[in-house]
Protein backbone atom coordinates (compact mmCIF):
# COMPACT_ATOMS: atom_id res chain seq x y z
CA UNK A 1 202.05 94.47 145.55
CA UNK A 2 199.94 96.95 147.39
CA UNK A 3 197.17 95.18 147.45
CA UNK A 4 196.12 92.20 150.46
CA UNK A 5 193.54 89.92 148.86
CA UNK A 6 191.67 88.84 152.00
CA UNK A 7 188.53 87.29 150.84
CA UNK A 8 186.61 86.37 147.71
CA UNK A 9 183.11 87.82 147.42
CA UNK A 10 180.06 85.31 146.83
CA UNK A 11 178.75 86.52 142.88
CA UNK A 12 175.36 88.55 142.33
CA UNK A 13 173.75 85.55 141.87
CA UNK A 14 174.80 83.21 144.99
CA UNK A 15 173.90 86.50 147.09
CA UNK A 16 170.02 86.45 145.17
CA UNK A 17 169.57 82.53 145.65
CA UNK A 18 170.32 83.22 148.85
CA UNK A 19 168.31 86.28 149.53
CA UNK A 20 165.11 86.32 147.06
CA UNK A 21 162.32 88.60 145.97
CA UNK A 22 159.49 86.84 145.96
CA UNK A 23 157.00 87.30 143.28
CA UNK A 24 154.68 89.38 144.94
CA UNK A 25 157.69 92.16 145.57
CA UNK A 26 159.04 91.34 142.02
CA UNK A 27 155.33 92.44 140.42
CA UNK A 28 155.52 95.43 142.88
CA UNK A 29 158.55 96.60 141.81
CA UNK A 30 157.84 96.43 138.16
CA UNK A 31 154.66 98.15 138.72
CA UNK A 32 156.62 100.93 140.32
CA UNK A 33 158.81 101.04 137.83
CA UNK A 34 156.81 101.96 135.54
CA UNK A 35 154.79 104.63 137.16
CA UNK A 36 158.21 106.36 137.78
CA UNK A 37 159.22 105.91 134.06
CA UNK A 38 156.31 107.23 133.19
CA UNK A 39 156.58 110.82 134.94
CA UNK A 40 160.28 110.80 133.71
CA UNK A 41 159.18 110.60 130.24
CA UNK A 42 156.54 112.75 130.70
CA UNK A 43 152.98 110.53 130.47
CA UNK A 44 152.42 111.19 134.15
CA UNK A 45 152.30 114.35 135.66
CA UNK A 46 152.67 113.37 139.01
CA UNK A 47 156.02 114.23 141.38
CA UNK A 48 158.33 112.27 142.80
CA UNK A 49 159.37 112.90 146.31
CA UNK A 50 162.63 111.03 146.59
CA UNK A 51 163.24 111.40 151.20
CA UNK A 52 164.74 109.64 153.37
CA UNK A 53 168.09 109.66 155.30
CA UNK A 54 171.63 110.55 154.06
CA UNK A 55 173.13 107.10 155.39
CA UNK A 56 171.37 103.48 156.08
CA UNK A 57 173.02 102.48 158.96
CA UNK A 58 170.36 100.38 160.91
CA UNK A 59 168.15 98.42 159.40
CA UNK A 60 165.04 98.54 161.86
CA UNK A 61 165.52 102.59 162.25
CA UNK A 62 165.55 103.00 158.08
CA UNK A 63 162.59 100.32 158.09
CA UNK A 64 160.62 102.04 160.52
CA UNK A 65 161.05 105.63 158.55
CA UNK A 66 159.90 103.81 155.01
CA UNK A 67 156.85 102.10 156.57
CA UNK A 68 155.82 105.79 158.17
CA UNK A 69 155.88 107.02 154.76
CA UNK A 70 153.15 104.41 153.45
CA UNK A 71 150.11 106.45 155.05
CA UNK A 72 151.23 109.12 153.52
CA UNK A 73 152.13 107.99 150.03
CA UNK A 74 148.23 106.57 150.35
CA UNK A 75 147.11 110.36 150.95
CA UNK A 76 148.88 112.11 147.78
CA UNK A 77 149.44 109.06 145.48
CA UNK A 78 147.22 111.00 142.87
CA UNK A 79 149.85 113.52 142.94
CA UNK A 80 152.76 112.42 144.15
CA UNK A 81 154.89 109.27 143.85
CA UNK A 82 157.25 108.62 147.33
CA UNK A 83 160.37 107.30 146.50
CA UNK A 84 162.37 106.49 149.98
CA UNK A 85 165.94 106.79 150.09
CA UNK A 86 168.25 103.83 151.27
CA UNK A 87 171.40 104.69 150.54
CA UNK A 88 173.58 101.80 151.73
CA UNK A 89 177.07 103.32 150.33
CA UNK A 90 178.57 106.45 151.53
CA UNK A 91 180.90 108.38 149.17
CA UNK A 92 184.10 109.87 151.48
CA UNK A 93 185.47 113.38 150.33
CA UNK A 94 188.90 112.05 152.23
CA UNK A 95 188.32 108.15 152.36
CA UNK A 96 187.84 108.09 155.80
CA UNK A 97 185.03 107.79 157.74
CA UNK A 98 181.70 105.47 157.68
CA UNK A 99 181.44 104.15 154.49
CA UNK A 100 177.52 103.19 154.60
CA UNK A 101 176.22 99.48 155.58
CA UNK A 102 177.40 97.84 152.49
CA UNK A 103 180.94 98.12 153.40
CA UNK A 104 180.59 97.80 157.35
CA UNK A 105 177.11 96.47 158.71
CA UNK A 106 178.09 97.60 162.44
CA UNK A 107 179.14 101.29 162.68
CA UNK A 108 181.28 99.82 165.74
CA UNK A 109 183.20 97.09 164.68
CA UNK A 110 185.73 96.39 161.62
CA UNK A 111 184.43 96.60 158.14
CA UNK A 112 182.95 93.46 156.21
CA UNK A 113 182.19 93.58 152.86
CA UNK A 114 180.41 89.92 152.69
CA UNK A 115 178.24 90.75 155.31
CA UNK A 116 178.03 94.26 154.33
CA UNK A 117 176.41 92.94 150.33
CA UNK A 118 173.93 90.50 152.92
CA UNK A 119 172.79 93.41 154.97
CA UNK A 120 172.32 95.78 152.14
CA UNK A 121 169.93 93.10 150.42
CA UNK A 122 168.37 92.06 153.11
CA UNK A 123 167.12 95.71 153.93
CA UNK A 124 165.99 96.55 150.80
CA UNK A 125 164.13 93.58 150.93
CA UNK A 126 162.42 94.28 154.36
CA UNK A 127 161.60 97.75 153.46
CA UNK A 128 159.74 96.42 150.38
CA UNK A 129 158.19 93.74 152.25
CA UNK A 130 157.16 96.25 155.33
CA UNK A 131 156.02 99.61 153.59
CA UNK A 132 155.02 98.50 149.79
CA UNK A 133 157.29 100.94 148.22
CA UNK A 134 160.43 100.30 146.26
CA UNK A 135 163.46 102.27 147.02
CA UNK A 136 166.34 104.18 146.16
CA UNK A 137 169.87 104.17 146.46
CA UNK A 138 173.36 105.48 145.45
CA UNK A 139 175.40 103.61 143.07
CA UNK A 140 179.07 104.29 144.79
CA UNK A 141 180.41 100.76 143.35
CA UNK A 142 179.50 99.84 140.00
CA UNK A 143 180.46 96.42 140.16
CA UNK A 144 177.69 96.03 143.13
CA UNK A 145 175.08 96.91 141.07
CA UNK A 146 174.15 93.02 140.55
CA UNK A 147 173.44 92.94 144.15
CA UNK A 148 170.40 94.78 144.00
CA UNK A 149 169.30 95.19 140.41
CA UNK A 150 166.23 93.47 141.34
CA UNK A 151 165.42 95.63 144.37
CA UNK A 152 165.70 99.35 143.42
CA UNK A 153 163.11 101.35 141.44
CA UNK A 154 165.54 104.95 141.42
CA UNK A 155 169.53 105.20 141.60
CA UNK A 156 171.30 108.26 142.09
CA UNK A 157 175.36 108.94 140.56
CA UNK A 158 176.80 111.45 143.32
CA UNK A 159 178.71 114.26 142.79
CA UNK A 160 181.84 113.08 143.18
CA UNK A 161 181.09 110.47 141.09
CA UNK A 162 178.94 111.61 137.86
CA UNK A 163 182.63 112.12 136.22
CA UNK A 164 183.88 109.01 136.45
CA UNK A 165 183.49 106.85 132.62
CA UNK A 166 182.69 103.28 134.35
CA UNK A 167 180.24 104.93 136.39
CA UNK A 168 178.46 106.68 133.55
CA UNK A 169 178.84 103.52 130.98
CA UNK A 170 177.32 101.44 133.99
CA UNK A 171 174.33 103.33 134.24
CA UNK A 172 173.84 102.70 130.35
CA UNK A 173 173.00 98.90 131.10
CA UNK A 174 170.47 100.12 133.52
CA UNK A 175 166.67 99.92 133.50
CA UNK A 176 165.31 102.24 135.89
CA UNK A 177 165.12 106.09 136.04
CA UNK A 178 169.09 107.36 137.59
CA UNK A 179 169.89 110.62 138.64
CA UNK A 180 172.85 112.19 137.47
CA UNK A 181 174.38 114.98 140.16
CA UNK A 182 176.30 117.70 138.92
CA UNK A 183 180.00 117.53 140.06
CA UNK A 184 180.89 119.29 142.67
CA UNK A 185 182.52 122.52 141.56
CA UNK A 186 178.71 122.77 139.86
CA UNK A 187 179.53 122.21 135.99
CA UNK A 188 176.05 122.33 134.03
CA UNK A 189 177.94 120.77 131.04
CA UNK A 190 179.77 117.96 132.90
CA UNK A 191 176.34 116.93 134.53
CA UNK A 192 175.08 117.14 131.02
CA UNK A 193 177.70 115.26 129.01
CA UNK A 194 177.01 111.82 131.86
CA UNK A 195 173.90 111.92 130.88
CA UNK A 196 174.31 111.83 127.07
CA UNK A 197 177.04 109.18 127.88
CA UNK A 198 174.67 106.98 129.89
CA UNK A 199 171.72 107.61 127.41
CA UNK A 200 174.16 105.95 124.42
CA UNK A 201 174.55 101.99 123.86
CA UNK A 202 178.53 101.28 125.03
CA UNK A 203 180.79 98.34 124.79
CA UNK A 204 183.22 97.71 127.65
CA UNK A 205 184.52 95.72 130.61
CA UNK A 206 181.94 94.70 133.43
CA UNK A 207 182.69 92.42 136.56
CA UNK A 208 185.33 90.42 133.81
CA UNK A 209 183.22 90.24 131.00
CA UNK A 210 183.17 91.94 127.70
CA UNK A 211 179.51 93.43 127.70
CA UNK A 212 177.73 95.65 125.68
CA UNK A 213 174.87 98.24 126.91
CA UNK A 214 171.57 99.30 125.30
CA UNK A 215 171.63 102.82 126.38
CA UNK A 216 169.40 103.91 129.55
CA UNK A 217 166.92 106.91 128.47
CA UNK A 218 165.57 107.29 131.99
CA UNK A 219 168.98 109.05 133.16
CA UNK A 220 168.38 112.74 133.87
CA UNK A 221 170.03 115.06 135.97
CA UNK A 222 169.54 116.17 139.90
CA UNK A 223 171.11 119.93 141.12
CA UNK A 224 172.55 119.50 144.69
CA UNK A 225 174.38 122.87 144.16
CA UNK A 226 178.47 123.67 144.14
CA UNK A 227 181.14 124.35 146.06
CA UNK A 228 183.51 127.16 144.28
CA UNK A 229 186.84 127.48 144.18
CA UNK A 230 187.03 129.28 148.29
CA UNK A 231 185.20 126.69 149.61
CA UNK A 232 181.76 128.42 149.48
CA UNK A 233 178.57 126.92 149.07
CA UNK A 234 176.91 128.17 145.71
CA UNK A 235 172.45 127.26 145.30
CA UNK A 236 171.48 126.16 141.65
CA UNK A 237 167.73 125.42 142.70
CA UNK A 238 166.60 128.99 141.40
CA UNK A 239 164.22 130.02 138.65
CA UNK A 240 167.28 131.47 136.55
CA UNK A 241 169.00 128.05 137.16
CA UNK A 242 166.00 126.26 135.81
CA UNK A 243 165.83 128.00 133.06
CA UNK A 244 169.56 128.05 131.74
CA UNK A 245 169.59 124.50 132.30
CA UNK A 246 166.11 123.68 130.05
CA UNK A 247 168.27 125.25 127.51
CA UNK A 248 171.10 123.80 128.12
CA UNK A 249 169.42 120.51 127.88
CA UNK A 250 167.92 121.82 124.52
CA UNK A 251 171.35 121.76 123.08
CA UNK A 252 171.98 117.61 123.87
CA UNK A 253 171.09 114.77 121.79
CA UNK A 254 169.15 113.19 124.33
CA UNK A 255 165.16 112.35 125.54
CA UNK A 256 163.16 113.03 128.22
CA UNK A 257 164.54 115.97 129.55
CA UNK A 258 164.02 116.00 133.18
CA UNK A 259 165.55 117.26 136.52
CA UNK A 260 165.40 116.65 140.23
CA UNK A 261 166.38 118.73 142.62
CA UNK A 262 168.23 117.65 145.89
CA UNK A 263 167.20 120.10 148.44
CA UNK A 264 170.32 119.75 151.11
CA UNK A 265 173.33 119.29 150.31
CA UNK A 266 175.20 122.21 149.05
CA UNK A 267 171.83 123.96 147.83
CA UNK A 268 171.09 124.09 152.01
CA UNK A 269 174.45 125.00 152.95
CA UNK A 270 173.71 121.45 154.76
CA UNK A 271 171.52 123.09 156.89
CA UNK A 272 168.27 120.88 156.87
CA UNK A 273 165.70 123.38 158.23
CA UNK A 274 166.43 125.10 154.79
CA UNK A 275 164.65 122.22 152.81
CA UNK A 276 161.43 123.09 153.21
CA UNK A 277 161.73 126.93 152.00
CA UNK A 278 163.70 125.18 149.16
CA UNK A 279 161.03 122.96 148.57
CA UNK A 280 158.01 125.86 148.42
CA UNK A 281 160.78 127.96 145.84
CA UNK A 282 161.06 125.19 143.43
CA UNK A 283 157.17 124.42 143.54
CA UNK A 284 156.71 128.33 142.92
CA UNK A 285 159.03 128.24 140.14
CA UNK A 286 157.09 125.68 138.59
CA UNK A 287 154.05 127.48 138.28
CA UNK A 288 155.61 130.81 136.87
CA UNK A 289 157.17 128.47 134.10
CA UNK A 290 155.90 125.83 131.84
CA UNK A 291 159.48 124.86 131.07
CA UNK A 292 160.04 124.51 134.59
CA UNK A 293 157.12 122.72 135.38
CA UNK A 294 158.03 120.14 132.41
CA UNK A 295 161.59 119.75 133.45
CA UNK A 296 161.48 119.63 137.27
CA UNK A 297 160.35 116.10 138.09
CA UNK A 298 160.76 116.20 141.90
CA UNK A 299 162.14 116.72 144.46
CA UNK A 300 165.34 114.92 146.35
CA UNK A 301 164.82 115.64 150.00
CA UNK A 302 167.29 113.97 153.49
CA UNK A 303 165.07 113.02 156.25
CA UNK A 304 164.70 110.99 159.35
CA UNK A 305 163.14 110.12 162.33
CA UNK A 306 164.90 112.14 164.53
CA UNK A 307 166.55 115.78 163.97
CA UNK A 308 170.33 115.42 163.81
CA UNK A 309 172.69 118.83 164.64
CA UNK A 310 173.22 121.14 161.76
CA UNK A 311 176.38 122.25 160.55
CA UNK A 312 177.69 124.33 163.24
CA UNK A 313 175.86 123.07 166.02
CA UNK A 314 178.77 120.68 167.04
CA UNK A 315 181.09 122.66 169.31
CA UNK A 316 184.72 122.96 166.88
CA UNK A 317 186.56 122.23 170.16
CA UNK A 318 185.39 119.15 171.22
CA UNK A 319 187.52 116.11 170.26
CA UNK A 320 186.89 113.33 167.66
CA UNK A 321 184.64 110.76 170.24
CA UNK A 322 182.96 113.51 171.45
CA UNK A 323 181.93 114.95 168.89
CA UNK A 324 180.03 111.84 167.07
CA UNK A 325 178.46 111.78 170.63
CA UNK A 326 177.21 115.23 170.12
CA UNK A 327 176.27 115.14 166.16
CA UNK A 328 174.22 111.69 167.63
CA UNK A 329 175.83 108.88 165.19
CA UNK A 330 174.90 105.92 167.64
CA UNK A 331 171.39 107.42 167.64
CA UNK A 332 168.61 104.90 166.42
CA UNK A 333 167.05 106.94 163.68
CA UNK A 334 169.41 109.85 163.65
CA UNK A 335 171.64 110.03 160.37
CA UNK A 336 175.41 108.92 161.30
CA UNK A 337 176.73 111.13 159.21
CA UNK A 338 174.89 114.12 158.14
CA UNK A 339 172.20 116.40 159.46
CA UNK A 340 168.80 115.34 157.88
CA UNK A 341 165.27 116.77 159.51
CA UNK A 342 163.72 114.34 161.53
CA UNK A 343 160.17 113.06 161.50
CA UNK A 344 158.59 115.52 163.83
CA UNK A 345 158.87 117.89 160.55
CA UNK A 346 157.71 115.60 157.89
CA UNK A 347 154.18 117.23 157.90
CA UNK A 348 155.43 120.38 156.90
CA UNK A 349 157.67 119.12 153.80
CA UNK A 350 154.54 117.03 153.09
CA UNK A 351 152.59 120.49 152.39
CA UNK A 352 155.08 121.92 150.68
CA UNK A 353 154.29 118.89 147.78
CA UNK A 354 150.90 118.33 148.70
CA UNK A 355 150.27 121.94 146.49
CA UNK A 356 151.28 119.94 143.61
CA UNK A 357 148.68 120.30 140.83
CA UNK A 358 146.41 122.55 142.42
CA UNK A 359 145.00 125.43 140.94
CA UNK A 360 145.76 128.53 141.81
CA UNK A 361 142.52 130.10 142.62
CA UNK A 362 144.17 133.78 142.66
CA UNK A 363 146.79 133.98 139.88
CA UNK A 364 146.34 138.13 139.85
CA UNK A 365 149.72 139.75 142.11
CA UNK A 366 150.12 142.86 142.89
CA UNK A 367 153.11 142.19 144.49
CA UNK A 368 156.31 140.58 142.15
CA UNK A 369 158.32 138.79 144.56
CA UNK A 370 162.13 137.29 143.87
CA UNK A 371 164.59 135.70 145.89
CA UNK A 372 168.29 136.60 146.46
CA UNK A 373 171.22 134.44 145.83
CA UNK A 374 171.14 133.89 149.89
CA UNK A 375 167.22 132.66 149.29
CA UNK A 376 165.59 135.51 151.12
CA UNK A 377 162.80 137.27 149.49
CA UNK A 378 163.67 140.49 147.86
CA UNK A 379 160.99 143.02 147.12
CA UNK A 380 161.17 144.29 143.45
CA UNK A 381 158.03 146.82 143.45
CA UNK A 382 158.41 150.27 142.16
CA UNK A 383 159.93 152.52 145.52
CA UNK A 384 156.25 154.28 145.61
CA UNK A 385 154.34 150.68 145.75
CA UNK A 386 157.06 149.57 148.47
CA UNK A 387 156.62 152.88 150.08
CA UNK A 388 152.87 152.84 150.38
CA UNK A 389 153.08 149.00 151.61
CA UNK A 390 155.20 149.41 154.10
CA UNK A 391 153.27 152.06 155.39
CA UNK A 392 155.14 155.31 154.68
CA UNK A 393 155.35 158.38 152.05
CA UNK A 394 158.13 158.41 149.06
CA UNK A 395 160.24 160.57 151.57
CA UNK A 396 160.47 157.43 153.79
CA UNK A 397 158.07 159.43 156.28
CA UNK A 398 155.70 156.76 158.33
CA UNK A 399 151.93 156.97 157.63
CA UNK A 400 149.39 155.78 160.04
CA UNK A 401 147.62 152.94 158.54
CA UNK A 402 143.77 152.21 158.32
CA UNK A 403 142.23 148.75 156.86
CA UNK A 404 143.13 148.51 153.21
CA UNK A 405 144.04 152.17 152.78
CA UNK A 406 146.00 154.76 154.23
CA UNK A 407 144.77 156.86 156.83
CA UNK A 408 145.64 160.24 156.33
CA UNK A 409 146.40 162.37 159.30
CA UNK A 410 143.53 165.45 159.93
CA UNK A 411 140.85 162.71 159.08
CA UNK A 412 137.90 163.13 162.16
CA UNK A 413 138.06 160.06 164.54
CA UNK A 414 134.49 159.23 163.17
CA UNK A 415 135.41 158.88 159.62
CA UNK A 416 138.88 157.08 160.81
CA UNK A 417 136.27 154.39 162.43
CA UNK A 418 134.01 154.39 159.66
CA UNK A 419 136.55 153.39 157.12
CA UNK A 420 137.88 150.75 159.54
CA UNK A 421 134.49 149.38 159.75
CA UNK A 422 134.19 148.93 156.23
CA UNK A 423 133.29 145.58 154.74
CA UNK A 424 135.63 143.70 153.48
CA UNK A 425 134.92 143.57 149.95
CA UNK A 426 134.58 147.54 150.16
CA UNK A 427 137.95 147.89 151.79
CA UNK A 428 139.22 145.36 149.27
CA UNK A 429 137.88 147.62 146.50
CA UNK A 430 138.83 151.33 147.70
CA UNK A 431 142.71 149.48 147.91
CA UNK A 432 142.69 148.26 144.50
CA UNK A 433 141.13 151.95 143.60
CA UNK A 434 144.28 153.78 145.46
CA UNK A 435 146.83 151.11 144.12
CA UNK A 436 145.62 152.34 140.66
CA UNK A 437 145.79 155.89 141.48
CA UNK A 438 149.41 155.15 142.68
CA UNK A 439 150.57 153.42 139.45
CA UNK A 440 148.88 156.04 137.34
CA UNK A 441 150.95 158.93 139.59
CA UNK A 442 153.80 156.73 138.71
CA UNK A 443 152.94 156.92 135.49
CA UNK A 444 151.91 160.26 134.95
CA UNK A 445 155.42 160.92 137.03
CA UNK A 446 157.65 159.06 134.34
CA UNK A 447 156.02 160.72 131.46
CA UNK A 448 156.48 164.47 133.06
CA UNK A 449 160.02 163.24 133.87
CA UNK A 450 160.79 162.31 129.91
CA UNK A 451 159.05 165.28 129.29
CA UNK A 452 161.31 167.14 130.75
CA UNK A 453 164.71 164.90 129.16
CA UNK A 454 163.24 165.92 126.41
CA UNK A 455 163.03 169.43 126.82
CA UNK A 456 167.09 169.33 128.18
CA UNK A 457 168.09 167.67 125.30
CA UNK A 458 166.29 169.77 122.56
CA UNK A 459 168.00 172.55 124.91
């Protein structure tokens, strides 16, 4: 045979006899529970802010990041819900690598899977106990999820994952709101079918027994991007995105539509600093659409106390030892693995939620403003608008520039400086008077110009 049986694992329950809730966490949890299945379902219209780091690979660093995140829960909890990540297991594109805490407790010795399910309990636990806020994690294993059934309040199938049948049947026999990511190469419909699967009642094999499931209606879906067939990075975060998948998800045979999106990953090209703009896009998106607003349910976002290199910042010539010295996996609070942003920035992805539910006092634009595939903003005005903006005529000839209108050159130096000197409500009003002109000319431009196809063609 292939396989070396070296040890026997203690079951689910020896592990919780051993390791308890108490009854204070256990009421806790369930009140958290519910909260979170209530914005999933749609009764709450709160957000969830699922953050933390990529990989939980010391216990006091991850405990020290959740309990920072209590003072701020406390400032948005009538908008926002935190949910912290603790992902314990660590899917492996090639197997190798640190498989997360579960599988090897120290990142510099052997692995040990006994010790590995006692550490993973145990810090879920503390982190509960420490911050008052149940966590996340990512169901790698299926046949782990005993260990911790009573701990987590979110669990998240990854991407390499979400096609797998005992994964998706496993999530059916669960009770709490699980994210489904779509696979890899980015498949809408694959994403889509897991969570029909895990939303149905199945009978199969579990841990050695013959079970059957109820069905789990809190699974919904989570966009971490693609990678296509070359090996580039492809976003699926933006407005057009949303919207194909709303109806997409009209389509299924399932309840309580709902998406989150995972800001890194493959939507940031890995690149963490990216999160935040990410972050604002999806927010904005959300208030140009109602079926945006009532599908996007939050937001999945890597973080941690300190900033760990991006993709690319490691020198490519540097060899294997050096290299984890430089991306900083013996770090206390620095991700092992990936490159999450570190603490230092956590007040400016806290504003980019914060907005959440607040009315927008000034809903008029006279600017329309997309984004390109890259996520840069792309201005769509008419070329005279653009023109006049930017401070120049049609020709692309620069124009001086004077408070809210143009300054036009022959104007005397005193009436240049009493324009400028105009207050601001009157400047305010002369620009929206010369932005009107401007559309009119457009206007009256577009008409002469049929006009004259009209002319040609009767010609």
């Amino acid at each position: 045979m292939s396989f070396t049986f070296l040890n026997q694992l203690p079951t689910p329950a020896q592990i919780k006899e051993e390791y308890p809730l108490s009854k204070e966490l256990t009421e806790l949890k369930a009140k958290r529970d519910a909260m979170i299945s209530d914005v999933i379902c749609g009764k709450d219209d709160r957000f969830l802010v699922i953050i933390g780091p990529c990989s939980a690979d010391n216990e006091d660093s991850v405990c020290d990041y959740v309990s920072r995140l209590t003072n701020i829960q406390e400032d948005v909890k009538d908008r926002v819900i935190i949910i912290p990540r603790v992902y314990t297991n660590k899917p492996r594109t090639t197997g190798e690598g640190y498989k997360g805490i579960a599988s090897q407790p120290d990142p510099e010795k052997a692995p040990d899977m006994v010790e590995g399910l006692i550490a993973m309990r145990k810090m879920h636990i503390r982190a509960i106990a420490e911050s008052g806020l149940t966590c996340a994690d990512e169901m790698l294993y299926p046949e782990n999820w005993g260990y911790v059934e009573d701990l987590l309040s979110y669990v998240a199938i990854g991407a390499r994952s979400v096609e797998d049948q005992q994964h998706r049947l496993t999530v059916s026999g669960f009770d709490v709101a699980s994210g489904m990511k779509n696979p890899t190469s980015g498949d809408f419909s694959v994403m889509l079918n897991s969570v029909y699967a895990a939303q149905h009642p199945h009978h199969f094999v579990y841990r050695g027994y013959e079970v059957e499931t109820s069905g789990n209606p809190l699974t919904h879906v989570v966009l971490r991007g693609a990678v296509s067939k070359h090996g580039n990075t492809t976003t699926n975060y933006h407005y057009e995105d949303l919207i194909r998948l709303h109806e997409m998800y009209d389509k299924m045979d399932v309840v309580n539509q709902a998406a989150i999106i995972d800001t890194n990953h493959s939507n940031s090209g890995k690149k963490f600093k990216e999160q935040i703009r990410i972050a604002k896009e999806v927010m904005h998106n959300r208030q140009l659409s109602s079926d945006i607003k009532s599908l996007v349910k939050g937001l999945m976002i890597e973080s941690y106390i300190e900033d760990t290199p991006q993709v690319g910042e490691v020198p490519v010539g540097e060899d294997a030892t050096n290299r984890a010295r430089l991306a900083g996996e013996t770090v206390a609070g620095r991700s092992a693995i990936g490159g999450p942003k570190g603490w230092s920035g956590e007040h400016t992805k806290r504003s980019a939620v914060r907005s959440h539910g607040t009315p927008r006092k000034r809903q008029r634009r006279a600017v329309r403003r997309t984004c390109n595939s890259d996520g840069r903003q792309r201005d769509v005005r008419h070329p005279v608008l653009r023109a006049s903006a930017a401070g120049r005529d049609v020709d692309g000839n620069h124009r001086e520039r004077g408070g809210a209108e143009q300054i036009q050159p022959g104007v005397p130096a005193d009436q240049a400086r009493n324009l400028l000197r105009e207050p601001h409500d009157q400047r305010a009003k002369r620009g929206r008077l010369q932005e009107r002109g401007i559309r009119e000319t457009q206007k009256g431009m577009l008409n002469l110009d049929l006009s004259e196809r009209a002319e040609r063609a009767a010609q």
